[in-house]
N, C-alpha and C. Protein backbone atom coordinates (compact mmCIF):
# COMPACT_ATOMS: atom_id res chain seq x y z
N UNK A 1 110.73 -64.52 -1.39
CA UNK A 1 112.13 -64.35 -1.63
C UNK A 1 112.37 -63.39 -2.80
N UNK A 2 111.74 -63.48 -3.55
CA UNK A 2 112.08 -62.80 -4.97
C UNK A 2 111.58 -61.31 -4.80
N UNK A 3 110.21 -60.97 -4.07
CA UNK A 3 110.08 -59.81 -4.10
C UNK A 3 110.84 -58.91 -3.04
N UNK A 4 111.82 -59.62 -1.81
CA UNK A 4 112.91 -59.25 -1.09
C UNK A 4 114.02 -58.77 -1.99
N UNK A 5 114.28 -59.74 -3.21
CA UNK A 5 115.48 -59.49 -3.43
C UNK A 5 115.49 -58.12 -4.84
N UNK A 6 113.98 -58.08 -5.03
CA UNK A 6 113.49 -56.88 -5.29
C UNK A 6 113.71 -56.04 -4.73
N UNK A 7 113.07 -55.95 -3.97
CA UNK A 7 113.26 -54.30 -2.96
C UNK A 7 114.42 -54.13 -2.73
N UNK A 8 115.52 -55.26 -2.63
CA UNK A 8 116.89 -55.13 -2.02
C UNK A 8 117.38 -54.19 -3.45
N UNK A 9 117.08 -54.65 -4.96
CA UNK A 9 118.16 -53.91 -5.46
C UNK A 9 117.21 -52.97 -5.93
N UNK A 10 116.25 -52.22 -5.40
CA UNK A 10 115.69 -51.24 -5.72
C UNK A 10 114.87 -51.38 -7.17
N UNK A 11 114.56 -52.69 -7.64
CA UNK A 11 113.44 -52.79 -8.84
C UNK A 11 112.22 -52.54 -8.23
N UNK A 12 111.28 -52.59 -8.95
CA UNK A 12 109.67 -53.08 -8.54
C UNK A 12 109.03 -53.96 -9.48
N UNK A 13 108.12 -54.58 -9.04
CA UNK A 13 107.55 -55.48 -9.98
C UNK A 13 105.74 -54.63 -10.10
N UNK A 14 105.32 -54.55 -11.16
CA UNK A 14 103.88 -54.09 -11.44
C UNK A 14 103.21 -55.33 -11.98
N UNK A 15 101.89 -55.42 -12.03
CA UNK A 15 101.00 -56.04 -12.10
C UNK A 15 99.68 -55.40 -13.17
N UNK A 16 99.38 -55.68 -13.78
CA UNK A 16 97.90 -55.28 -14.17
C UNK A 16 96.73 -56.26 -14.40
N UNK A 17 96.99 -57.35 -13.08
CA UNK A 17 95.82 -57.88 -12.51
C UNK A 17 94.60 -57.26 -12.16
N UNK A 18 93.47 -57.22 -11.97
CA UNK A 18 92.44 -56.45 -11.35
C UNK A 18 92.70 -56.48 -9.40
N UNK A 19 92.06 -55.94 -9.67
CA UNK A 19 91.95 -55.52 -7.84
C UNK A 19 91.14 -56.82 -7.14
N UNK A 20 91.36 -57.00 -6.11
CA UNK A 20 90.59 -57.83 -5.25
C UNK A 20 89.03 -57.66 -5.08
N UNK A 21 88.37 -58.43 -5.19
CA UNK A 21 86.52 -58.35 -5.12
C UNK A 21 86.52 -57.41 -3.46
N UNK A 22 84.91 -56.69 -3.71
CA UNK A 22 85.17 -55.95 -2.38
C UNK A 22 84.42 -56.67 -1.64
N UNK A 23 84.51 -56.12 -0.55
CA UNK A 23 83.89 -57.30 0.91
C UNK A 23 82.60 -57.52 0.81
N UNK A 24 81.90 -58.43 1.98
CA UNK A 24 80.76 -58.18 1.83
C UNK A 24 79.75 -56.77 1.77
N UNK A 25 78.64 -57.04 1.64
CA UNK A 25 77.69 -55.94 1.80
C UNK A 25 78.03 -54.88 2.93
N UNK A 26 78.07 -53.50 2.43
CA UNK A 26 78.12 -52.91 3.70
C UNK A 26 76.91 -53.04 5.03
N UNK A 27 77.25 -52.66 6.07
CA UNK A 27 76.48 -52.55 7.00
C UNK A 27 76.12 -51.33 7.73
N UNK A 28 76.82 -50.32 6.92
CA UNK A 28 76.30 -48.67 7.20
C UNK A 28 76.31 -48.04 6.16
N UNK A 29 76.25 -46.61 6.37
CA UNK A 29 76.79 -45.62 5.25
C UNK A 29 77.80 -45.22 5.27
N UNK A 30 78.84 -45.60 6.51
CA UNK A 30 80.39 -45.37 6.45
C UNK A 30 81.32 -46.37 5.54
N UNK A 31 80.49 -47.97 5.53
CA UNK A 31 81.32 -48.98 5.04
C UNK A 31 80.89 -48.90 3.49
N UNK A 32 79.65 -48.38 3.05
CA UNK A 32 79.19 -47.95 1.63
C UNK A 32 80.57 -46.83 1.19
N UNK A 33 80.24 -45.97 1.71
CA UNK A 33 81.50 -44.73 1.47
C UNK A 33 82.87 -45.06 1.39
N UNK A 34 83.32 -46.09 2.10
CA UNK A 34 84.37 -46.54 2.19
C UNK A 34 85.13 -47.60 0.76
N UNK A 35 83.43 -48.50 0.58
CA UNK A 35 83.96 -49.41 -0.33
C UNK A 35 83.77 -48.49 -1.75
N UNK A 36 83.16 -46.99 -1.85
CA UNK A 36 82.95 -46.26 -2.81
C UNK A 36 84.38 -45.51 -2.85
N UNK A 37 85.05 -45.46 -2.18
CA UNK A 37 86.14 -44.54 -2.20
C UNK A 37 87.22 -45.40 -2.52
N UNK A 38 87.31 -46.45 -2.41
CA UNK A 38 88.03 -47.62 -2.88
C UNK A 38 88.34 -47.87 -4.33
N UNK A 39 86.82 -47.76 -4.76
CA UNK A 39 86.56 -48.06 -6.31
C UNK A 39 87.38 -47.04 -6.73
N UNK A 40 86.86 -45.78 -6.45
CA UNK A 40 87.03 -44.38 -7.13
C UNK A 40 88.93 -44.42 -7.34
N UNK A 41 89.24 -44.92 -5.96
CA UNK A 41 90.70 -44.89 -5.86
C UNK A 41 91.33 -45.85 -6.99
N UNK A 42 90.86 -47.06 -7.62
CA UNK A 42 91.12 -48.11 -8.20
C UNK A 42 90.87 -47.32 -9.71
N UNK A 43 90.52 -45.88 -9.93
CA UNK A 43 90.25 -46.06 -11.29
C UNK A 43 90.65 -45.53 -12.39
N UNK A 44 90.94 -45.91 -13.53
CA UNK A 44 91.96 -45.93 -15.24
C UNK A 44 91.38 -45.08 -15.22
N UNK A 45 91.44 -43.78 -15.58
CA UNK A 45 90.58 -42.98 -16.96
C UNK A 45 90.76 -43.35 -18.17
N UNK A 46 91.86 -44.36 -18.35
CA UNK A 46 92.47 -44.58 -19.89
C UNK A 46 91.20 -45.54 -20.26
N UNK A 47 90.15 -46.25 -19.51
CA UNK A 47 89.70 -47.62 -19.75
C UNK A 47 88.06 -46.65 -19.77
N UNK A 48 88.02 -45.88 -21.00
CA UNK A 48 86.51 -45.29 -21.19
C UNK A 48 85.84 -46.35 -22.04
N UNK A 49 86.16 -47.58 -22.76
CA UNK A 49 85.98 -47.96 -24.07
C UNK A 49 84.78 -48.99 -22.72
N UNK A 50 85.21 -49.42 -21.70
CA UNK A 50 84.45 -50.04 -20.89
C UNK A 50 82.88 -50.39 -20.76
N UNK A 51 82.29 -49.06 -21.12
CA UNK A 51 81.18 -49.07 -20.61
C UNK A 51 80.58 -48.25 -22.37
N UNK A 52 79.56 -49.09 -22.85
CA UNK A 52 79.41 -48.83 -24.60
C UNK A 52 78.16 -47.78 -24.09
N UNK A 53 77.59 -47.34 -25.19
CA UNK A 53 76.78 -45.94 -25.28
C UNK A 53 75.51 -46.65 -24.80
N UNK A 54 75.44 -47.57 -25.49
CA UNK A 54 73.72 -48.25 -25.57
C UNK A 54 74.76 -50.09 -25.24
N UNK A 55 73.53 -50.03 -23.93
CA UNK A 55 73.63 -51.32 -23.21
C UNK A 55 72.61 -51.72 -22.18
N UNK A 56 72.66 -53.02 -21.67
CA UNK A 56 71.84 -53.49 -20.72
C UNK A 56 72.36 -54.19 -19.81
N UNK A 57 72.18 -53.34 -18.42
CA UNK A 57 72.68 -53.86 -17.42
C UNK A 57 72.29 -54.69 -16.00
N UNK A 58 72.70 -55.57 -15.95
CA UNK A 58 72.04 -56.47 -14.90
C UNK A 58 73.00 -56.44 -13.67
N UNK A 59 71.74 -56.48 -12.06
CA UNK A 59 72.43 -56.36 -11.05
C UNK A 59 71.88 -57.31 -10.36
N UNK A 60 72.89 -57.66 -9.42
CA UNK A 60 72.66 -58.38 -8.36
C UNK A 60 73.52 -58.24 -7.02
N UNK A 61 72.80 -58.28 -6.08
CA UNK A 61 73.27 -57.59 -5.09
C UNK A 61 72.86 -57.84 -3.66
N UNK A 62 73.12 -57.73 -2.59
CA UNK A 62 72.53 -57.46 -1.15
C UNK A 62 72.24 -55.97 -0.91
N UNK A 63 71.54 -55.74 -0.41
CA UNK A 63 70.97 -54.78 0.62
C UNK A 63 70.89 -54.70 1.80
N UNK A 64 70.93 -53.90 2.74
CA UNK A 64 70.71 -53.95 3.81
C UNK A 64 69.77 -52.42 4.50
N UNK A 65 68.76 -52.64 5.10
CA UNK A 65 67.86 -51.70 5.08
C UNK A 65 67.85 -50.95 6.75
N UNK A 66 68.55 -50.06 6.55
CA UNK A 66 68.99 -49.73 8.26
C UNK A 66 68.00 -49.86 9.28
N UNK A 67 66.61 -48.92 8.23
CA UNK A 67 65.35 -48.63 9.56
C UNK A 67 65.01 -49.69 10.18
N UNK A 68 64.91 -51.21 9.67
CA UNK A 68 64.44 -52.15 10.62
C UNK A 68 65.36 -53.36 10.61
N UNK A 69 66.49 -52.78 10.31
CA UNK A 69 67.82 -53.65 10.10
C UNK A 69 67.57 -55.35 9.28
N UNK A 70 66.96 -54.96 8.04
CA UNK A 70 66.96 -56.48 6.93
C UNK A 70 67.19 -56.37 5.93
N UNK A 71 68.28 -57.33 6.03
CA UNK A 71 69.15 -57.88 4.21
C UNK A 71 68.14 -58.29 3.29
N UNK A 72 68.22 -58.11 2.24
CA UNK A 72 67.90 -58.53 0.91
C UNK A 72 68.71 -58.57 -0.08
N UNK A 73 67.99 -59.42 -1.05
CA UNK A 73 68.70 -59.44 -2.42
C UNK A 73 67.87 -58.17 -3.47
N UNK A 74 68.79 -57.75 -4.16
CA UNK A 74 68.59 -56.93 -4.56
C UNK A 74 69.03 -57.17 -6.40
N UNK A 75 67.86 -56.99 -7.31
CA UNK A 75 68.49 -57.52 -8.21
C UNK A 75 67.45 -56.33 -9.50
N UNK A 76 68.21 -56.39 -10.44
CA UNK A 76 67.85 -54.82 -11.24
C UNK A 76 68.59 -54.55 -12.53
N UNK A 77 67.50 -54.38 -13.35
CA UNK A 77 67.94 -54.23 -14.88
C UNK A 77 67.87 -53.02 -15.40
N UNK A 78 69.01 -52.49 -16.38
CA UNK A 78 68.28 -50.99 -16.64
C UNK A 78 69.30 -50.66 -18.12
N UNK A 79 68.13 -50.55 -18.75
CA UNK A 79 68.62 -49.84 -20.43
C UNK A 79 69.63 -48.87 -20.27
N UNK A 80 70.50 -48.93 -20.51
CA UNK A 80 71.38 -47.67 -20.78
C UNK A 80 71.36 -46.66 -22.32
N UNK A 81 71.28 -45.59 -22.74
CA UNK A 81 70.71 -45.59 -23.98
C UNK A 81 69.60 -45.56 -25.05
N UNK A 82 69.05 -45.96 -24.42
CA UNK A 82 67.21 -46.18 -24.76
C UNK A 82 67.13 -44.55 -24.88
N UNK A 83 67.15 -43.58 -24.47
CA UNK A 83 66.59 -42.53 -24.16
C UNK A 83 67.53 -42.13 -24.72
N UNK A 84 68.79 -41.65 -24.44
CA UNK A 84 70.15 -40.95 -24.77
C UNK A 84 71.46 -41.61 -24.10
N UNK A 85 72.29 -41.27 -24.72
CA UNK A 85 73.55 -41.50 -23.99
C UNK A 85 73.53 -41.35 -22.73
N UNK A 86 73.65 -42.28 -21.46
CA UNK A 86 74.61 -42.13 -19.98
C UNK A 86 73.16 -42.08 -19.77
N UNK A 87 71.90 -42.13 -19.88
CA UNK A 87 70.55 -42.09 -19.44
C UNK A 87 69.83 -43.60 -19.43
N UNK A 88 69.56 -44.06 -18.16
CA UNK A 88 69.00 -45.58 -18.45
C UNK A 88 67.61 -45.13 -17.65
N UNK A 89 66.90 -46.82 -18.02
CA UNK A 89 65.50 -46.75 -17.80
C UNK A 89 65.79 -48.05 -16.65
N UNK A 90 65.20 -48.51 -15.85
CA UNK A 90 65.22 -49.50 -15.14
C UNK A 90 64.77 -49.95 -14.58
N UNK A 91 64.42 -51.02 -13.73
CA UNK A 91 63.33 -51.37 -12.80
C UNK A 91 64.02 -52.49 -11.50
N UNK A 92 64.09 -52.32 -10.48
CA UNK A 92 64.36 -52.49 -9.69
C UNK A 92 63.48 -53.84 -8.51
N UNK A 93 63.47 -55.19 -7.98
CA UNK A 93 62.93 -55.84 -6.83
C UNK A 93 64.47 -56.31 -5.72
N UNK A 94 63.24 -56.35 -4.82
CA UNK A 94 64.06 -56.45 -3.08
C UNK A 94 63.14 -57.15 -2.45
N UNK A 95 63.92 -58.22 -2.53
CA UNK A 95 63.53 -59.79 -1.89
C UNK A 95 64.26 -60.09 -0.63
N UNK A 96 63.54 -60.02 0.36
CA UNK A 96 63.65 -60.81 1.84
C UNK A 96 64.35 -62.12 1.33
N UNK A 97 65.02 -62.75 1.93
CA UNK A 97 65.82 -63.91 2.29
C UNK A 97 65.25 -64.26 3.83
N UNK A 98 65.43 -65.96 3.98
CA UNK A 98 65.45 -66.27 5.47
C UNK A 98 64.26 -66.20 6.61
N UNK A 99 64.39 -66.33 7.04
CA UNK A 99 63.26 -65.56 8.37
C UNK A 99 61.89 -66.60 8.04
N UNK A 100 61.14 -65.82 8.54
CA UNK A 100 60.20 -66.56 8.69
C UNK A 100 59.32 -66.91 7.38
N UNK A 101 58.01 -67.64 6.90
CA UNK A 101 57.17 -67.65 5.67
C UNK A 101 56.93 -66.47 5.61
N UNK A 102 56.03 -65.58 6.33
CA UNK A 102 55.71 -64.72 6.56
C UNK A 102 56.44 -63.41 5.99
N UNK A 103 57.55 -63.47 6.62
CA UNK A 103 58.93 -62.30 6.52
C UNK A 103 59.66 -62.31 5.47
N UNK A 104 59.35 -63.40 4.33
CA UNK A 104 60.35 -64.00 3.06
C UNK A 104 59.53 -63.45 1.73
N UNK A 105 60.00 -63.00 0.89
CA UNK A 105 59.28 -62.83 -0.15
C UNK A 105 59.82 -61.34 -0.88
N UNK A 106 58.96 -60.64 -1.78
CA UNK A 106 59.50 -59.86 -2.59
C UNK A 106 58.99 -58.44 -1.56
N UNK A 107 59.40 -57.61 -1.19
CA UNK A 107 59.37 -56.61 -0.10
C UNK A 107 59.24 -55.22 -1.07
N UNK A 108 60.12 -54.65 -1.81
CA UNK A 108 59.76 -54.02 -2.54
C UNK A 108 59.54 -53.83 -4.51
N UNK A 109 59.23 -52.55 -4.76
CA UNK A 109 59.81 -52.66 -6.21
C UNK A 109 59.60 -51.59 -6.77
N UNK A 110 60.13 -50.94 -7.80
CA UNK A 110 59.82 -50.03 -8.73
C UNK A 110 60.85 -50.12 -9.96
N UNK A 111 60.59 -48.79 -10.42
CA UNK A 111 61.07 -48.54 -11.88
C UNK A 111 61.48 -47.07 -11.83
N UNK A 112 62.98 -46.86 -12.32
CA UNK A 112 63.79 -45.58 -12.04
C UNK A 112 64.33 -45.39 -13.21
N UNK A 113 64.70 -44.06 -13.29
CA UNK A 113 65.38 -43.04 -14.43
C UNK A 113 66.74 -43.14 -14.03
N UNK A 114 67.72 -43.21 -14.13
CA UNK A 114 69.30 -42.65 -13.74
C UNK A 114 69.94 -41.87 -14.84
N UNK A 115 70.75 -41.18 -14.76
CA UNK A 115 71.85 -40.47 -14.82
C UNK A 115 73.21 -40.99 -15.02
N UNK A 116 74.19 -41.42 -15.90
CA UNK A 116 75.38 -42.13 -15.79
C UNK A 116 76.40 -41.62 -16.38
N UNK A 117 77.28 -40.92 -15.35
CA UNK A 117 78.67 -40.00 -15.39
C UNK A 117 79.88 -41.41 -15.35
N UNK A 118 80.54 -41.28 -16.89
CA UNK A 118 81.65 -41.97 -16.69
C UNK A 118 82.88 -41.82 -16.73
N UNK A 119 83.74 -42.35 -15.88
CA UNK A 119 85.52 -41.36 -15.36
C UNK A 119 86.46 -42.81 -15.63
N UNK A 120 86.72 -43.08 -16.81
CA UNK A 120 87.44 -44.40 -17.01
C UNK A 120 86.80 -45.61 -16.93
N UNK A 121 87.52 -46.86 -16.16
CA UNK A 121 86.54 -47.95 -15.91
C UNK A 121 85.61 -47.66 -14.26
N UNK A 122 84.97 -46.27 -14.01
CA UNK A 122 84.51 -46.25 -13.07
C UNK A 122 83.33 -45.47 -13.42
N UNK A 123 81.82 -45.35 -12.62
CA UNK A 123 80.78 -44.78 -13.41
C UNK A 123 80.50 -44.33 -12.14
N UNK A 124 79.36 -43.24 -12.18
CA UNK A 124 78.43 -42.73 -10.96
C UNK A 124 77.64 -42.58 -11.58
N UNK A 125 76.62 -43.08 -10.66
CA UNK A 125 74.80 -42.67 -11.67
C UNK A 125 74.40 -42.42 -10.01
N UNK A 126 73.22 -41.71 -10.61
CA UNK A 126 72.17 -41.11 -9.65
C UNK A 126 70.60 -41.27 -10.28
N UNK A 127 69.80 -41.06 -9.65
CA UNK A 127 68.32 -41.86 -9.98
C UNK A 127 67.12 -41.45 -9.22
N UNK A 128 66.36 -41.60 -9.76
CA UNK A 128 65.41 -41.61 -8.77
C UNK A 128 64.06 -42.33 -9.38
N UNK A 129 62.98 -42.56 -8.89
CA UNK A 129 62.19 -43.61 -9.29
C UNK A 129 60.80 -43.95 -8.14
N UNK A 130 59.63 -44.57 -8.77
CA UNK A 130 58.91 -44.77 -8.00
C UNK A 130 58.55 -45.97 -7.88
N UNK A 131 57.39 -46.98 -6.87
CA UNK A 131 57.24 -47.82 -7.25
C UNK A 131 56.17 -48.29 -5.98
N UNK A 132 56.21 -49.27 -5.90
CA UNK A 132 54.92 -49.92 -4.17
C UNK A 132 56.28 -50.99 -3.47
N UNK A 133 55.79 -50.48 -1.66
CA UNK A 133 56.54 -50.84 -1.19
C UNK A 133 55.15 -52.26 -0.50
N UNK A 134 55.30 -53.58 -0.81
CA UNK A 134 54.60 -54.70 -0.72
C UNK A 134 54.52 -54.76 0.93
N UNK A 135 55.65 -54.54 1.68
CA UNK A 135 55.28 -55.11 3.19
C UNK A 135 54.23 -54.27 3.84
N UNK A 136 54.28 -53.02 3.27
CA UNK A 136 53.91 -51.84 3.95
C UNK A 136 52.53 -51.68 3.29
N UNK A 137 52.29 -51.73 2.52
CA UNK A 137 51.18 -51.84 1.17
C UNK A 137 51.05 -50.44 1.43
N UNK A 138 52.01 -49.99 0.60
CA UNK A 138 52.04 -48.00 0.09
C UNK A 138 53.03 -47.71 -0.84
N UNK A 139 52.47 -46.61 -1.68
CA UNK A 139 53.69 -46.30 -2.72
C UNK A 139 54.75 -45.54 -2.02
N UNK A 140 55.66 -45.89 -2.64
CA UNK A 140 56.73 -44.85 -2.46
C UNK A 140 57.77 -44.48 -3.79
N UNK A 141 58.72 -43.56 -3.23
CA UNK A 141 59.14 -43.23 -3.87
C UNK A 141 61.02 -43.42 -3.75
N UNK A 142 61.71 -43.29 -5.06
CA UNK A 142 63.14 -43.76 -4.14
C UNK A 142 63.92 -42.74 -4.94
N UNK A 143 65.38 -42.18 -4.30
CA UNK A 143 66.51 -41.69 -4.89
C UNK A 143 67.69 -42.40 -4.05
N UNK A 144 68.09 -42.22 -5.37
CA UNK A 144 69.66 -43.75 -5.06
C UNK A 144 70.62 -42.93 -6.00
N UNK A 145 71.98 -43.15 -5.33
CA UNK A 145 73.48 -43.11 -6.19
C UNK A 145 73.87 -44.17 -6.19
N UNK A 146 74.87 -44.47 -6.95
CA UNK A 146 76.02 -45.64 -6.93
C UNK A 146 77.16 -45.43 -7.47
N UNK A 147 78.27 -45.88 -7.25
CA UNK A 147 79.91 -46.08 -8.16
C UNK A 147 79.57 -47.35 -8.76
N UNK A 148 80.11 -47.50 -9.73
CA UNK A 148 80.15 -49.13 -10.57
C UNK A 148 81.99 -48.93 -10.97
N UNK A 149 82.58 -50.10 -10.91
CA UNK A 149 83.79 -50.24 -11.02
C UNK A 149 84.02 -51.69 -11.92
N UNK A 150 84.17 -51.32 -13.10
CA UNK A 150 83.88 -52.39 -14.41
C UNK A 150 85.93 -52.82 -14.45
N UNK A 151 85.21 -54.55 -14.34
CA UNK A 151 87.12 -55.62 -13.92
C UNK A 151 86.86 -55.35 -15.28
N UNK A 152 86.19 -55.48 -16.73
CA UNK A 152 86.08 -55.86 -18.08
C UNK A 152 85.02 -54.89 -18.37
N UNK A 153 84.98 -55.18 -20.07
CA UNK A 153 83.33 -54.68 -20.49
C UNK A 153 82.37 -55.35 -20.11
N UNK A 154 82.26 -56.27 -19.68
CA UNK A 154 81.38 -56.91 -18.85
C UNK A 154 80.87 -57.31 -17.61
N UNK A 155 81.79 -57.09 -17.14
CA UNK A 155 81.71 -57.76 -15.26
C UNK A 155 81.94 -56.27 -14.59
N UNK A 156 81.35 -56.00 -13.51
CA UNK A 156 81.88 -55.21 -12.39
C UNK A 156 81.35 -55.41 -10.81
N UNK A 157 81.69 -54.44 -10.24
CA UNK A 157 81.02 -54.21 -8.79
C UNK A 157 80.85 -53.10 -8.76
N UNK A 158 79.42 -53.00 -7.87
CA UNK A 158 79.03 -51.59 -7.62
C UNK A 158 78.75 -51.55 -5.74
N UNK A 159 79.28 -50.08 -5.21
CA UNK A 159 78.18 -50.28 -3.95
C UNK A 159 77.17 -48.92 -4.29
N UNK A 160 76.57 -49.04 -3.22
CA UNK A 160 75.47 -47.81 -3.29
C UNK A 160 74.24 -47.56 -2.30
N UNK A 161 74.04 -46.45 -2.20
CA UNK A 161 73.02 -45.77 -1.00
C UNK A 161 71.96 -45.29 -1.97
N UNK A 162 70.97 -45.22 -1.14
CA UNK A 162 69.43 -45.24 -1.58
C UNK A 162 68.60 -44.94 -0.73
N UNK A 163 67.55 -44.00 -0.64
CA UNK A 163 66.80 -43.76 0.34
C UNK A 163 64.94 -44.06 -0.25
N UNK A 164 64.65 -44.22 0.65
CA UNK A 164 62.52 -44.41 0.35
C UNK A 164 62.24 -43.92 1.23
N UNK A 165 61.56 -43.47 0.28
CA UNK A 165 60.51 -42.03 0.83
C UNK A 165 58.70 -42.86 0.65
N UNK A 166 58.09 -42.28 1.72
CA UNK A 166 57.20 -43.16 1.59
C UNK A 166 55.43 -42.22 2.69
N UNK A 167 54.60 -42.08 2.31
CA UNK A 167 53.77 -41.06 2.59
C UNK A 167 53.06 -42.13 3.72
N UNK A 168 52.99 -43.43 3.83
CA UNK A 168 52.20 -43.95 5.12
C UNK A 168 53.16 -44.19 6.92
N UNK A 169 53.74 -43.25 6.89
CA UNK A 169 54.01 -43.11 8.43
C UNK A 169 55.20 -44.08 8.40
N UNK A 170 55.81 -45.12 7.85
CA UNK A 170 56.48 -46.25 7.35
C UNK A 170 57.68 -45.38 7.31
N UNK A 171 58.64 -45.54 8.23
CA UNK A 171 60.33 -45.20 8.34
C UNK A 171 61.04 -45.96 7.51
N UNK A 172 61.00 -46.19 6.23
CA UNK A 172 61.72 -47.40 5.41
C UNK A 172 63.16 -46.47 5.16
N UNK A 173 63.37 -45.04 5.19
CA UNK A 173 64.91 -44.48 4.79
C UNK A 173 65.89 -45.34 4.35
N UNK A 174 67.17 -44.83 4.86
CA UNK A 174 68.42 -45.65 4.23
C UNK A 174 68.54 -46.38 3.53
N UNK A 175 69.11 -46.78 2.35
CA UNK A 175 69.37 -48.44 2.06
C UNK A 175 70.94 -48.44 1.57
N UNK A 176 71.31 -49.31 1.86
CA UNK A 176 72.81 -49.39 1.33
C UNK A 176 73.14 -50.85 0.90
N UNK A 177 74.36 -51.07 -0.43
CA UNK A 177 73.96 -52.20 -0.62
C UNK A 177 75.23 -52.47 -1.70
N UNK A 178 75.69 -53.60 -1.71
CA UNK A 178 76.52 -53.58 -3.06
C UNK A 178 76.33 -55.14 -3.68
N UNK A 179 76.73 -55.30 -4.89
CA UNK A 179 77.00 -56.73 -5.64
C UNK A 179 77.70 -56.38 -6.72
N UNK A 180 77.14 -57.54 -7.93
CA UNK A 180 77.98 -57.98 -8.71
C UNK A 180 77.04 -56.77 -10.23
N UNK A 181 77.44 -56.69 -11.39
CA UNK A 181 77.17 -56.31 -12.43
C UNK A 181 77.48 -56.90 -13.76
N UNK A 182 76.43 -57.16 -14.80
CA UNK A 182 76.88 -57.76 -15.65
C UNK A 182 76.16 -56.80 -16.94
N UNK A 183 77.04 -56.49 -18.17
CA UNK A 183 76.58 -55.63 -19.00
C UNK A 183 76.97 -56.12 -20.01
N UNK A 184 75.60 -55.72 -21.05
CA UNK A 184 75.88 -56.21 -22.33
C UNK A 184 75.03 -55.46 -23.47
């Protein structure tokens, strides 16, 4: 009723609630792009104070791995700062959920460099990194982007695409994936 009788005399009412949490995990690289263009759309430039010079950031997340279509959790820490400003150090595991004994367990892992461009309460980093892929028993190698979209100095959501590269015949490509972020 009230926001009718709004529109009727031509007020508006604003809000500076945060935005709604984004959906689940994507399930392509269209619904990654999508929930990335979302963020980007959602974001302050006024809110730079967000994200401090030197920090440590913790992720948690799903994945979803196109080449043989399996979710994981995805969970990942990374210095921001250590090195220089907007430059983190990090290390990265991807844990199977579900399925069988066999099929359950820690699937991959490594340790990556990123890059971190910040545009208000919204960030893009890019990365790349190496590490052993456990199912496959071979190294590989990975480059990943992401958006991070910080509700506080502490809390956000990120989604993000990621590819592995990998020298034993092993099609592991794509990964796409989003969760939660916590920085401190």
């Amino acid at each position: 009723m009230a926001v009718a009788l709004l529109a009727a005399t031509g007020y508006s009412q604003t809000t500076n609630a945060p935005a709604p949490m984004p959906a689940a995990t994507p399930q392509s690289e269209q619904d990654a792009i999508t929930q990335i263009a979302n963020m980007l759309a959602k974001n302050n430039p006024a809110l730079t104070n967000f994200y401090a010079a030197s920090e440590i950031e913790l992720k948690l997340g799903a994945v979803y791995e196109q080449q043989n279509g399996e979710a994981g959790v995805l969970t990942d820490v990374t210095d921001y700062g250590l090195i220089a400003t907007n430059w983190g150090i990090g290390a990265t595991a991807i844990e199977q959920t579900g399925g069988t004994a066999s099929t359950s367990g820690t699937k991959a892992a490594f340790v990556h460099v990123n890059y971190r461009k910040v545009i208000g309460n919204v960030a893009a980093s890019a990365g790349m990194g190496m590490g052993y892929d456990i199912e496959n028993s071979t190294p590989m190698g990975v480059v990943q982007g992401d958006v991070e979209y910080r509700w506080t100095t502490n809390l956000g959501s990120y989604g993000g695409l990621g590819y592995a590269i990998e020298n034993s015949g092993e099609k592991r490509g794509m990964i796409v994936g989003a969760g939660m972020s916590y920085a401190f």
